[in-house]
Protein backbone atom coordinates (compact mmCIF):
# COMPACT_ATOMS: atom_id res chain seq x y z
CA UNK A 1 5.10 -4.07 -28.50
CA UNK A 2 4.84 -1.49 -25.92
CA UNK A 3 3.85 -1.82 -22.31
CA UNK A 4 3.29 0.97 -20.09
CA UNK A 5 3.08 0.93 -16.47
CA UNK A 6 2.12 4.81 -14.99
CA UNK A 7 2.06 3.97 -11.09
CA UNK A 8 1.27 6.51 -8.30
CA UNK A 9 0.16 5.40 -4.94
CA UNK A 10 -0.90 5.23 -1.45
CA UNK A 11 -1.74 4.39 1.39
CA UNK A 12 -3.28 5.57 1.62
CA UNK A 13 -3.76 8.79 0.53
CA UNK A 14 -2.17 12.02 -0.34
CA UNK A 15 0.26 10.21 -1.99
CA UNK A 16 2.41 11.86 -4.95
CA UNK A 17 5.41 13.08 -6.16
CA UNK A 18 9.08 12.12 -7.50
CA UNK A 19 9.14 9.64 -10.37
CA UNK A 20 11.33 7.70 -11.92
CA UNK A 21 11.25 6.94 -15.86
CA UNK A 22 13.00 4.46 -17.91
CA UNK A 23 13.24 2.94 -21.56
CA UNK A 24 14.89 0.08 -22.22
CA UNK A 25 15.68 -1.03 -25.92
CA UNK A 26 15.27 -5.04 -26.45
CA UNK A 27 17.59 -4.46 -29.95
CA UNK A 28 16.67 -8.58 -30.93
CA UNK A 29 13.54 -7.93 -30.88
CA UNK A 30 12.90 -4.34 -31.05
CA UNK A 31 11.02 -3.56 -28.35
CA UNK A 32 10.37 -0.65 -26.64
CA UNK A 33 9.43 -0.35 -22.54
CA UNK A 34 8.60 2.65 -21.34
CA UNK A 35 8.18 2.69 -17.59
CA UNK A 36 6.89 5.56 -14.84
CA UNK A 37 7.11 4.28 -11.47
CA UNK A 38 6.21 7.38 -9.03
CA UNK A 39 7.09 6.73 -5.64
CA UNK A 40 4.33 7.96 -3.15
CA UNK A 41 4.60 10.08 -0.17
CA UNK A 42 5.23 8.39 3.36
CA UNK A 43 2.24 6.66 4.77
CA UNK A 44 3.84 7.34 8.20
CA UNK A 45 3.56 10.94 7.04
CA UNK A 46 -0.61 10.59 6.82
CA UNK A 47 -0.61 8.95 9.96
CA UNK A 48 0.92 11.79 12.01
CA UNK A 49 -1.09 14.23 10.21
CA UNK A 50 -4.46 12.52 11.65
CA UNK A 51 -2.63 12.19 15.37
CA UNK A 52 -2.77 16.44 15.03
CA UNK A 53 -6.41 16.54 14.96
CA UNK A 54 -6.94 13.78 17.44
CA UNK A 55 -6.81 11.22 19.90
CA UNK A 56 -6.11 8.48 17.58
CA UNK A 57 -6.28 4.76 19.09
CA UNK A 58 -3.79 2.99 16.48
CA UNK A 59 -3.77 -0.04 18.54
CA UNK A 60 -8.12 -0.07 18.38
CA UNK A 61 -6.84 -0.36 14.52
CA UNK A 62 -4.67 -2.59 14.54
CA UNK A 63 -7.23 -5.26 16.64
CA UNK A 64 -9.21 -5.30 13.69
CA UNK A 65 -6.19 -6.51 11.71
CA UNK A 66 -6.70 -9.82 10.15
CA UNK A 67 -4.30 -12.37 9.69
CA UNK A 68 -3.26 -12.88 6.01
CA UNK A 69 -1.79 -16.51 4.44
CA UNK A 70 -1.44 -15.94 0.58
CA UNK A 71 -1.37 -18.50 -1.42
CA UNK A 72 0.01 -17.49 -4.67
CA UNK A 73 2.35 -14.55 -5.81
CA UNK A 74 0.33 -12.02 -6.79
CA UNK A 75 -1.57 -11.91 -3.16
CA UNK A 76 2.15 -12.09 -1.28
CA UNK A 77 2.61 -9.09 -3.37
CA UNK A 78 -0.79 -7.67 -2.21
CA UNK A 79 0.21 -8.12 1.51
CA UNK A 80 3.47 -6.99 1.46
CA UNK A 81 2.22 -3.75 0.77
CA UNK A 82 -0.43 -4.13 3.04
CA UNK A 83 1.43 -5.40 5.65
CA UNK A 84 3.83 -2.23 5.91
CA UNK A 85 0.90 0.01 6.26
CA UNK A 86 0.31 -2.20 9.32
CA UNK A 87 3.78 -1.70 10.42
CA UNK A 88 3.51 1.71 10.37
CA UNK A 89 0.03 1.96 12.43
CA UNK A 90 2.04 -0.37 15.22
CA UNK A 91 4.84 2.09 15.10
CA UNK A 92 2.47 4.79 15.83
CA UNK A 93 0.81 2.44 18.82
CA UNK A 94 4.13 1.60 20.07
CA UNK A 95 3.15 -2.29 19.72
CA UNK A 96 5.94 -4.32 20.11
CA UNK A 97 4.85 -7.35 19.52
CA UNK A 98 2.67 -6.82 16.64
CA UNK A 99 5.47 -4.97 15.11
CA UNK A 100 7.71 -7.91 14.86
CA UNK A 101 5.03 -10.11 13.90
CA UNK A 102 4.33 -8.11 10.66
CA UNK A 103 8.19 -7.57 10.09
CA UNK A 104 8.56 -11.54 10.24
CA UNK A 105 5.50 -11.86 7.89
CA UNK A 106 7.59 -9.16 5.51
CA UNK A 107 10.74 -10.84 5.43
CA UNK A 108 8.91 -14.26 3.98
CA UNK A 109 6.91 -12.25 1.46
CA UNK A 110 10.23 -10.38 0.22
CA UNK A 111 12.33 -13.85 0.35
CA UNK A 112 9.35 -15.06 -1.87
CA UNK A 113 9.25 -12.57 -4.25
CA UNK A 114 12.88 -12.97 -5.03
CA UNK A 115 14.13 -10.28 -3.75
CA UNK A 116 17.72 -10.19 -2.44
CA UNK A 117 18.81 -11.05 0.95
CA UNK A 118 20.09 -7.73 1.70
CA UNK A 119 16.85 -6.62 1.91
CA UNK A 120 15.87 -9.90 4.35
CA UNK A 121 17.31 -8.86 7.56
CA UNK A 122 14.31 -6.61 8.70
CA UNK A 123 13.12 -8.63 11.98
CA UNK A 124 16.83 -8.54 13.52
CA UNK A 125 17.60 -4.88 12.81
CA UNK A 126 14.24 -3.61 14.49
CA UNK A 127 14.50 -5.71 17.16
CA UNK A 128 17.68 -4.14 17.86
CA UNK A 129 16.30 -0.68 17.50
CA UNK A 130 13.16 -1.65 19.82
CA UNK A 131 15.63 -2.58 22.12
CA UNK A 132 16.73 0.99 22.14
CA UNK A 133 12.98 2.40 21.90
CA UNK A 134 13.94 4.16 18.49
CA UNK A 135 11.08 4.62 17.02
CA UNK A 136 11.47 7.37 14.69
CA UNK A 137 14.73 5.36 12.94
CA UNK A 138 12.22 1.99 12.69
CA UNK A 139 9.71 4.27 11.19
CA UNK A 140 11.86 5.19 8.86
CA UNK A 141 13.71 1.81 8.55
CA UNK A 142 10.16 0.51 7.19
CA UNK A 143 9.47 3.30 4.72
CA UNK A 144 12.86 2.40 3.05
CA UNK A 145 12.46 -1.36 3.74
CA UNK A 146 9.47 -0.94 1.23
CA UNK A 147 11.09 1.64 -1.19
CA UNK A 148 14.35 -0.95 -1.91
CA UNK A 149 12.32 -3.86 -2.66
CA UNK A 150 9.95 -1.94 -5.02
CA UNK A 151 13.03 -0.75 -6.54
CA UNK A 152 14.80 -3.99 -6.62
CA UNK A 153 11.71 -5.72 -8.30
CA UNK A 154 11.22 -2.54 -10.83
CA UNK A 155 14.83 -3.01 -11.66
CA UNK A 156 14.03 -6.58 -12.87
CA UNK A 157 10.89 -5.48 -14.50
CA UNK A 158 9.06 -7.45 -12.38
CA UNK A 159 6.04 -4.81 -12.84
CA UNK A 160 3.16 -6.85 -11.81
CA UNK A 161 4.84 -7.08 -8.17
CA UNK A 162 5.40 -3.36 -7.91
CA UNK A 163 1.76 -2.65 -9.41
CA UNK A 164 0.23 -5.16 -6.39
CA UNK A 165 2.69 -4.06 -3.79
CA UNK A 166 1.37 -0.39 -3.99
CA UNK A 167 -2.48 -1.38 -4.59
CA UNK A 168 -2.09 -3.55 -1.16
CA UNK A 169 -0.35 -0.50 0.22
CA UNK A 170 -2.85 2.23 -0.91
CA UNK A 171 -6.04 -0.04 0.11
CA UNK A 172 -4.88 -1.04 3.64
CA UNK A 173 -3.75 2.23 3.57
CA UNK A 174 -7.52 3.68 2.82
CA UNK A 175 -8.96 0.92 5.15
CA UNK A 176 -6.69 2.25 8.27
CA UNK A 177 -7.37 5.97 7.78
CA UNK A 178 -10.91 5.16 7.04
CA UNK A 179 -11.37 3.41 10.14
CA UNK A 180 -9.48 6.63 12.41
CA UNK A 181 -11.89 8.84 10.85
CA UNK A 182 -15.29 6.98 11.53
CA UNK A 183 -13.70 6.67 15.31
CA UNK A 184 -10.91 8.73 16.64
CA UNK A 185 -11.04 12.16 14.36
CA UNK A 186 -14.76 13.89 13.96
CA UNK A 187 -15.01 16.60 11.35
CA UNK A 188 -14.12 16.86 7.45
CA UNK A 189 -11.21 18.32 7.77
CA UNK A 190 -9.19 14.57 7.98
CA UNK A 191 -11.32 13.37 5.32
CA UNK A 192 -9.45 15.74 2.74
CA UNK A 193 -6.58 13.05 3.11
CA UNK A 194 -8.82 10.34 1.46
CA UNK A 195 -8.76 12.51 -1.72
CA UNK A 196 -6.43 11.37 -4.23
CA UNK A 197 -7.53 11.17 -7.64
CA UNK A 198 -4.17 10.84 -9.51
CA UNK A 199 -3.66 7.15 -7.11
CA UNK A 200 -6.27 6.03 -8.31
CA UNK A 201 -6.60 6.75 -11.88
CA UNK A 202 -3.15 5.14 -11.76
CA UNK A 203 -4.23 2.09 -10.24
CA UNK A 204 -7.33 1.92 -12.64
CA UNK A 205 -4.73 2.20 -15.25
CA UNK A 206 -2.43 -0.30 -13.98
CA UNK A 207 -4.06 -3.11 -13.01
CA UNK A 208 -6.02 -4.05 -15.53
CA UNK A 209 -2.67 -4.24 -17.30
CA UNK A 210 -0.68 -6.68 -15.27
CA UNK A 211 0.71 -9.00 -17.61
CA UNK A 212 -0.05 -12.25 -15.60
CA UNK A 213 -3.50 -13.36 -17.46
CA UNK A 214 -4.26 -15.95 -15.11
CA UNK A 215 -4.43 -13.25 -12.20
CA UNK A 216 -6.45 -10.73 -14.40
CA UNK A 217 -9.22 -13.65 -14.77
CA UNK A 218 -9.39 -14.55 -11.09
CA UNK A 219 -12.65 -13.62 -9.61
CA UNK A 220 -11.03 -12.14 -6.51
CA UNK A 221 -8.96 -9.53 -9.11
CA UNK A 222 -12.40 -8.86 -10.54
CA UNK A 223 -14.20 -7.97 -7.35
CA UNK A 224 -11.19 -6.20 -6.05
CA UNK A 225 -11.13 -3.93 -9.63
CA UNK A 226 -15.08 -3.25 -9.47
CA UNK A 227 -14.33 -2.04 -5.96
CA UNK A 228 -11.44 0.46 -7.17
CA UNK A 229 -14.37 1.42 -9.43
CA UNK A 230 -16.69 2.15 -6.67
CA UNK A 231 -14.16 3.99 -4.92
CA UNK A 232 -13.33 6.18 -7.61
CA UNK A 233 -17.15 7.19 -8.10
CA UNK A 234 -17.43 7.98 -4.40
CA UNK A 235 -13.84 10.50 -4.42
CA UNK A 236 -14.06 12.39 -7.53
CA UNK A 237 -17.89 12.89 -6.57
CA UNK A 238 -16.57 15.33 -4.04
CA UNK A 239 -16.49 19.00 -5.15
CA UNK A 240 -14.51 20.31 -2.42
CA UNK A 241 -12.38 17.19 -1.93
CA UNK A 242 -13.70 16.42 1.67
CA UNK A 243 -16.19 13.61 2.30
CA UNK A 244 -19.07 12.98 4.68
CA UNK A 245 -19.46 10.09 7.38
CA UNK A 246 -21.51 7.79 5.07
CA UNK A 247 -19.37 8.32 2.15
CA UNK A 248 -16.45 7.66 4.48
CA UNK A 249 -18.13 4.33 5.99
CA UNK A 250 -18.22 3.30 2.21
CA UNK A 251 -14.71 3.88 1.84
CA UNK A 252 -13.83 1.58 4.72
CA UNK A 253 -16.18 -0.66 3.91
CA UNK A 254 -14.89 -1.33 0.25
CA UNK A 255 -11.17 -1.43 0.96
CA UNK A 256 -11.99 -3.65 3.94
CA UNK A 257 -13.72 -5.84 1.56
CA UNK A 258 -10.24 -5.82 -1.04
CA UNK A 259 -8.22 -6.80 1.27
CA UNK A 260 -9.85 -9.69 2.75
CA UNK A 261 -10.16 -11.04 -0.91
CA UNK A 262 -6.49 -11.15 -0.51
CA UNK A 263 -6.19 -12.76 2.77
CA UNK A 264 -5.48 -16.78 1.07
């Protein structure tokens, strides 16, 4: 038996670079695991490159947020990733409040997942660092908050979590940027950051591999995949890897429509 997982995300976008590979031997059995987990770049990195080509409202964005209560593992995993994209944008708005909000909603998702509670003491450390109006270190604090649990949860082959925790990232991700584009930041020359083909031929590759059968038949999963789909047609259509405003109303519009599938 042989299961591989080749993941490269984000956010939203532009996201690439430094993997990690591993085999593990299961000598009772004799099986083989090959894993690629490659870790995408900063989302917070996208995010300032769209503030240098306008006046970007990230607090407009983050009033169309939508409040998320999953029900079952597989859409905590979802919003975890989701939620830190959210983080991020309220980083960028200086939102206090919303900011420990979504680092409150992180801490239950991680505790949830299993993870360990080293990784659970999010909400006190940034309030600490708000208290000191550091935002570049909480920026930073959330980027790594996300790379140690994906880690953690890759390091117990929990696969499926990492796979959702990067699709949740990548779509609310897509969503946010999306939604600066049609608004805030005119032009193609933003829209170049929606263009990432390797993301999604990764996801495309990944999810309909999760190992969980019961998510894989749920109708939400489905929709969500057909949507990936759609999204795919409308990137690589691009010759010159920018996009117009209809094509970029469609992208909003389909990972707007993902992640409310994962909202219970």
């Amino acid at each position: 038996m042989k299961k591989v997982i080749g993941l490269c995300l984000i956010i939203a976008l532009a996201m690439w670079s430094c993997g990690k590979k591993a085999k593990k031997e299961e000598p009772k059995e004799k099986v083989s695991i090959n894993v690629y987990y490659t870790q995408p770049a900063p989302f917070s990195k996208i995010l300032s490159d769209l503030e240098k080509l306008g006046a970007v409202n990230f607090n407009r964005v983050l009033k169309n947020r939508k409040k998320a209560s999953p029900k079952s593992l597989d859409k905590i995993a979802f919003n975890l990733g989701a939620e830190v994209a959210d983080a991020l944008v309220s980083v960028k708005g200086k939102n206090k409040n919303e900011l420990i909000s979504i680092a409150n909603d992180l801490v239950n998702y991680g505790e949830m997942l299993g993870v360990s509670k080293k990784f659970l003491q999010l909400s006190d450390s940034l309030r600490i660092l708000l208290e000191q109006d550091d935002w570049e270190r909480i920026e930073k604090k959330l980027e790594n908050y996300k790379k140690t649990i994906l880690d953690e949860l890759y390091s117990l082959e929990n696969f499926d979590y990492v796979v959702l925790i990067q699709f949740g990232g990548w779509i609310k991700g897509l969503q946010n940027v999306s939604d600066v584009l049609i608004v805030d930041v005119k032009g193609k020359e933003g829209t170049k950051l929606l263009s990432n083909k390797t993301v999604i031929n990764a996801l495309l590759h990944d999810l309909p591999n999760l190992s969980d059968n019961n998510v894989l038949n749920q109708s939400y999963f489905q929709k969500s995949l057909a949507n990936v789909r759609k999204i795919k047609e409308i990137i690589f259509g691009s010759k010159d890897e920018y996009f117009d405003e209809k094509e970029v109303k469609q992208l909003y519009q389909l990972s707007t429509e993902i992640t409310e599938l994962y909202l219970k």
